[in-house]
N, C-alpha and C. Protein backbone atom coordinates (compact mmCIF):
# COMPACT_ATOMS: atom_id res chain seq x y z
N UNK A 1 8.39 -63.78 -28.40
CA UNK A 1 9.33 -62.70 -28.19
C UNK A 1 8.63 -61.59 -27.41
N UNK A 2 9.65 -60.83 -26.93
CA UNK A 2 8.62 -59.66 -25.35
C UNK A 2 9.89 -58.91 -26.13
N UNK A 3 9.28 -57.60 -26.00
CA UNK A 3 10.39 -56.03 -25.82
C UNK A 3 9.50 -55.37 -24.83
N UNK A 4 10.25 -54.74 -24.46
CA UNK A 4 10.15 -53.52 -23.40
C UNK A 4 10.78 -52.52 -23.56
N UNK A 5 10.30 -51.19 -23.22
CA UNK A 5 11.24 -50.13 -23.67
C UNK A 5 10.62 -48.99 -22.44
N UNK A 6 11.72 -48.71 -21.88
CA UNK A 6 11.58 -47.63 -20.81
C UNK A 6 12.37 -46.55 -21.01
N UNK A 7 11.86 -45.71 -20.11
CA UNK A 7 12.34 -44.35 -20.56
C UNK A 7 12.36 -43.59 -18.90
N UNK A 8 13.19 -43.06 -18.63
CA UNK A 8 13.16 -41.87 -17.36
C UNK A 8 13.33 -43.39 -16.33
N UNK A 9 13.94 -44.14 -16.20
CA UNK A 9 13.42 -45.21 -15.06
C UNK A 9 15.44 -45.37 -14.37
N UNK A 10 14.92 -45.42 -13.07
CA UNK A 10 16.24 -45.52 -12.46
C UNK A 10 17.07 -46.83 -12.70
N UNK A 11 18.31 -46.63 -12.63
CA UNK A 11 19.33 -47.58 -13.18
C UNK A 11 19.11 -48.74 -12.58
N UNK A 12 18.77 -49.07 -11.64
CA UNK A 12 18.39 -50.23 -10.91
C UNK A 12 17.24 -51.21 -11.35
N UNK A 13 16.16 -50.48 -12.27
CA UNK A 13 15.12 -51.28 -12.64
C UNK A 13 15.92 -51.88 -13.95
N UNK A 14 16.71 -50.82 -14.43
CA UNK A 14 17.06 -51.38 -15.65
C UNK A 14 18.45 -53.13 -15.33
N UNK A 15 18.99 -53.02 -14.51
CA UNK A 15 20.09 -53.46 -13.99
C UNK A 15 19.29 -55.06 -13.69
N UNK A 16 17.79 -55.09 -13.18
CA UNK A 16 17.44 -55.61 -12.75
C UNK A 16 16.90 -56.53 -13.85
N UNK A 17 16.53 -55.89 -14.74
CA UNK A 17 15.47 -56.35 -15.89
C UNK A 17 16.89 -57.17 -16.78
N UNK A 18 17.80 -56.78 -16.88
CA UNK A 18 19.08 -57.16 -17.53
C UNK A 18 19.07 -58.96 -17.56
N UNK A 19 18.90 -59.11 -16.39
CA UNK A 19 18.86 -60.51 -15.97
C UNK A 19 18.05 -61.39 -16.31
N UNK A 20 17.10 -60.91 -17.23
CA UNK A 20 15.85 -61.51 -17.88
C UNK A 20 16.01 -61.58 -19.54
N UNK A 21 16.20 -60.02 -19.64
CA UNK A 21 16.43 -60.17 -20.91
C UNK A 21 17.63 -59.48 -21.23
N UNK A 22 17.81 -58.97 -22.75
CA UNK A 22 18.86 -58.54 -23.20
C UNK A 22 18.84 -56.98 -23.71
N UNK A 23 19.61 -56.18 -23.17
CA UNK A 23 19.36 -54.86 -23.48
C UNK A 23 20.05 -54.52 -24.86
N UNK A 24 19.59 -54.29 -26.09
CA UNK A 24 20.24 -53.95 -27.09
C UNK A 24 20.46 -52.71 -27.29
N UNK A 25 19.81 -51.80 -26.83
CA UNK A 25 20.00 -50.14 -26.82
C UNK A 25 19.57 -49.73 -25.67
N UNK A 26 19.95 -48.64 -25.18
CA UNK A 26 19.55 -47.82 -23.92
C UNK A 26 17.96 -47.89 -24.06
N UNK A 27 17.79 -48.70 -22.77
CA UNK A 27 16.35 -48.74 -22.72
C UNK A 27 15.18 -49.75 -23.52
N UNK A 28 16.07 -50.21 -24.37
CA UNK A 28 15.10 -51.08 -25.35
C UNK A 28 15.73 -52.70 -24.74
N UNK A 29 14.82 -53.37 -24.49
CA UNK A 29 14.97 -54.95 -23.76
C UNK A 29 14.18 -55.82 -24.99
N UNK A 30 15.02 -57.08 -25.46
CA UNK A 30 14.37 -58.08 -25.98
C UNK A 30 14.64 -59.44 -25.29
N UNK A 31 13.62 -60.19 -25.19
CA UNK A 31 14.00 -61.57 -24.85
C UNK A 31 13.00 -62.75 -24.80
N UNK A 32 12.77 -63.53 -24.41
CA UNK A 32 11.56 -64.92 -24.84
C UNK A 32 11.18 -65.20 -22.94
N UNK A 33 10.18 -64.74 -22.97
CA UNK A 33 9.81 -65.05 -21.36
C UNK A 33 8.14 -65.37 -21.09
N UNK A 34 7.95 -66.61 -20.24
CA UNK A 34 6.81 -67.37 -20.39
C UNK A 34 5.87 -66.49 -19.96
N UNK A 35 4.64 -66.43 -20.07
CA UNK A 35 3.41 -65.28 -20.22
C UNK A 35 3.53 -64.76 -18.13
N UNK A 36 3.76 -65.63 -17.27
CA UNK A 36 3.16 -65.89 -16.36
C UNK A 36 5.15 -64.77 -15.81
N UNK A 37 6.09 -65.19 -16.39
CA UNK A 37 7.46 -64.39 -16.21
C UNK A 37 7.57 -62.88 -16.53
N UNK A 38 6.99 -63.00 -17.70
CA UNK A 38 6.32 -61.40 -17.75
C UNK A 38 5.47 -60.59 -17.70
N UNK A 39 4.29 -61.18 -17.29
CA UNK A 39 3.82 -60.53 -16.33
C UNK A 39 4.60 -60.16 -14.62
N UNK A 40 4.97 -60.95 -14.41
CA UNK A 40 5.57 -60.85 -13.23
C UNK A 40 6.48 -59.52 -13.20
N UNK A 41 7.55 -59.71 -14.21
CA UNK A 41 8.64 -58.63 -14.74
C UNK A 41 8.08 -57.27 -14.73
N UNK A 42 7.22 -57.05 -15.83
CA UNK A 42 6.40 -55.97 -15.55
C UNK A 42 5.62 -55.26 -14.55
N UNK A 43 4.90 -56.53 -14.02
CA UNK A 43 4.60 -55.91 -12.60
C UNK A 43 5.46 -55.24 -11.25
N UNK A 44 6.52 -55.93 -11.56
CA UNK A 44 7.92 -55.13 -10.86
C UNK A 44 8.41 -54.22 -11.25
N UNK A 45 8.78 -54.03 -12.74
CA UNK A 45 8.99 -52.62 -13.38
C UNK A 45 7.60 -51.84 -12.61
N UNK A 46 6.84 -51.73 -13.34
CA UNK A 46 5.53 -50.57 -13.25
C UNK A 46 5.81 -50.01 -11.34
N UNK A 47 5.66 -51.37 -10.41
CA UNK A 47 6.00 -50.47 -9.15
C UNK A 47 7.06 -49.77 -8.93
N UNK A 48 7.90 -50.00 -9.41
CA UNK A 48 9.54 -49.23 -9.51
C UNK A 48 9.92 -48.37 -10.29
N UNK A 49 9.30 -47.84 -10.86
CA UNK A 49 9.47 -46.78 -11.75
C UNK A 49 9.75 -45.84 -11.86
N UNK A 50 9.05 -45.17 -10.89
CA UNK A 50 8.95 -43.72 -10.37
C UNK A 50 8.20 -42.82 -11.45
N UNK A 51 8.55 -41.94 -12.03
CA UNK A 51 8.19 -40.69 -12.64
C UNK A 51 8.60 -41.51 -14.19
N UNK A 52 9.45 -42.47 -14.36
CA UNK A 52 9.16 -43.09 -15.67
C UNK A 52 8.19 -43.89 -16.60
N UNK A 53 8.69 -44.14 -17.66
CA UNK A 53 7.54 -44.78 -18.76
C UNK A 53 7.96 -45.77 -19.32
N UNK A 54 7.22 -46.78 -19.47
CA UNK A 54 7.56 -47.58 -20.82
C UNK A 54 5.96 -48.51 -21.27
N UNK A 55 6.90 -49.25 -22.49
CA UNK A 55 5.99 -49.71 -22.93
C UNK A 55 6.05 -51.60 -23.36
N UNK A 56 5.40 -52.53 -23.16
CA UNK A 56 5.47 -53.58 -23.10
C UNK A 56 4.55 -53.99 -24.63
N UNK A 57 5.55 -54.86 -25.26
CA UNK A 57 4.88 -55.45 -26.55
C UNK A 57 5.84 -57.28 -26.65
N UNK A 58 4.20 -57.79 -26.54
CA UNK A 58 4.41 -59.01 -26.61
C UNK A 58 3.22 -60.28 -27.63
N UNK A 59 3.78 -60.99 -27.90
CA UNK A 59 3.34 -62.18 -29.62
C UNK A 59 1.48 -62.70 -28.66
N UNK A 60 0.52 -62.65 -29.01
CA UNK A 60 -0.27 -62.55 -28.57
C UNK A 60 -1.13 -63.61 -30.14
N UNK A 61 -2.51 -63.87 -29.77
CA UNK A 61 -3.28 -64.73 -30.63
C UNK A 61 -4.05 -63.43 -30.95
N UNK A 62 -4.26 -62.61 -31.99
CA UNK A 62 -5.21 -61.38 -32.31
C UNK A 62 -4.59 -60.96 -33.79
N UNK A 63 -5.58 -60.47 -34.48
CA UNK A 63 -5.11 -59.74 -35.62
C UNK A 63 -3.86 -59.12 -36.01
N UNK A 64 -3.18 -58.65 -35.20
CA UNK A 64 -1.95 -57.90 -35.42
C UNK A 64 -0.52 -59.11 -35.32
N UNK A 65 -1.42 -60.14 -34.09
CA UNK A 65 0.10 -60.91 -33.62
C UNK A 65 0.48 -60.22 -32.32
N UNK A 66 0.57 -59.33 -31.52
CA UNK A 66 1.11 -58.44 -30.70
C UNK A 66 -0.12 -57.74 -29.78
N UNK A 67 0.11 -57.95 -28.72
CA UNK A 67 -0.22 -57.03 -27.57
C UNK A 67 0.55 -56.03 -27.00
N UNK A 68 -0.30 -54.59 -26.66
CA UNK A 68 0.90 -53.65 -26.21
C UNK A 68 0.43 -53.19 -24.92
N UNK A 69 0.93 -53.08 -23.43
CA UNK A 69 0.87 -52.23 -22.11
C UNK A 69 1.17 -51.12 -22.56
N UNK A 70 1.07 -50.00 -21.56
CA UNK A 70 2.22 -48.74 -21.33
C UNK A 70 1.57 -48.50 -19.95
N UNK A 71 2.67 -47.55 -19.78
CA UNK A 71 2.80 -47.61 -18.50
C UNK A 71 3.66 -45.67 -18.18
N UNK A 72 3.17 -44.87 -17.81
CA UNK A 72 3.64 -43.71 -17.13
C UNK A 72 3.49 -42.64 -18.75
N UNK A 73 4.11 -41.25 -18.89
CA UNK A 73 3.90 -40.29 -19.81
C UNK A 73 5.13 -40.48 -20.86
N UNK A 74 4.43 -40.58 -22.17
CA UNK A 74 5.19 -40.52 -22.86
C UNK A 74 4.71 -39.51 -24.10
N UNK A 75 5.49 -39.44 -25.21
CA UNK A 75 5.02 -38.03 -26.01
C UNK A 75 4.12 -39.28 -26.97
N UNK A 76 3.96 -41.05 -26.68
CA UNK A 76 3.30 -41.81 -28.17
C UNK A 76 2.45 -42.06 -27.07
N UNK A 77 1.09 -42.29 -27.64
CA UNK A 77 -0.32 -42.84 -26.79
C UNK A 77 -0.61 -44.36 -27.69
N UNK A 78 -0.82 -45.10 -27.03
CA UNK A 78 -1.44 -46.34 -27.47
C UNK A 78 -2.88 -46.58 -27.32
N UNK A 79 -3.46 -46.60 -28.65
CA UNK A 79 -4.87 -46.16 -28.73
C UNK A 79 -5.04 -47.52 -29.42
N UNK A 80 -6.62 -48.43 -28.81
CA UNK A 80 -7.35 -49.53 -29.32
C UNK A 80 -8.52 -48.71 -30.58
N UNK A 81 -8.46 -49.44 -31.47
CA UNK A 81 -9.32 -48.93 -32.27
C UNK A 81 -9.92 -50.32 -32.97
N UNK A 82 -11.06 -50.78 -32.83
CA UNK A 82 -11.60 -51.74 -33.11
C UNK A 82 -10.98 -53.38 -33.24
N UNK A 83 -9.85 -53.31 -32.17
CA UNK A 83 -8.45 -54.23 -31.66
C UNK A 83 -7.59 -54.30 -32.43
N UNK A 84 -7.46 -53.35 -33.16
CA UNK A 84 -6.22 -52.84 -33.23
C UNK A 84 -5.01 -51.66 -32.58
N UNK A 85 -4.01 -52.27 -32.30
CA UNK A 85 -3.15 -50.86 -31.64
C UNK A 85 -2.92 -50.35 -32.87
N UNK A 86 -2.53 -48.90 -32.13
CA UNK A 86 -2.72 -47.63 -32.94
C UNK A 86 -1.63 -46.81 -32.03
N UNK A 87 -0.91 -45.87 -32.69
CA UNK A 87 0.09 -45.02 -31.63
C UNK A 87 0.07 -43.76 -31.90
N UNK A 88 -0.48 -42.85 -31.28
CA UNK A 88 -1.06 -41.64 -31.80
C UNK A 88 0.59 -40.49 -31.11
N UNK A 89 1.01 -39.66 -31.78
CA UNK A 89 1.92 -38.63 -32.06
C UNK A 89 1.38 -37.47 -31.89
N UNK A 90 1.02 -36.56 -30.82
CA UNK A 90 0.53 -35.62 -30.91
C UNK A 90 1.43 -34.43 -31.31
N UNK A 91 0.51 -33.77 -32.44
CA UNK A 91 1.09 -32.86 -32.75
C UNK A 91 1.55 -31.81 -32.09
């Protein structure tokens, strides 16, 4: 399973991404896409973006189960801490 979740990104990336996966809420994408498809996906989001953000979480072989990208400013930071993600909230 892959989610994606963008934020500030023009209607067109989202319009685009639609076709891959399934948008269940504004901005939040779930769907099952082969390692080599999303990478790809993402790499098209991230150039198209503009001034937006998101963040990529996908089923990975590691302690948690899950790998996380991000990508542009958001108010959560994704922090490695001895391989574990971590999502720091600044006060």
């Amino acid at each position: 399973m892959t989610v994606i979740v963008l934020e500030r990104v023009p209607a067109s990336v989202r319009g685009e991404l639609s076709r891959w996966m399934l948008e269940i809420h504004t901005g939040v994408f779930v769907g099952s896409l082969s390692a080599k498809v999303r990478d790809l996906v993402w790499q098209q989001i991230c150039e198209q973006m503009s001034d937006g953000a998101g963040f990529l979480v996908y089923q990975t072989n590691n302690e948690q189960g899950f790998a996380i990208r991000s990508r542009g400013t958001t108010n959560r930071k994704v922090i490695e801490v001895e391989g574990l993600f971590l999502v720091r909230i600044p006060s």
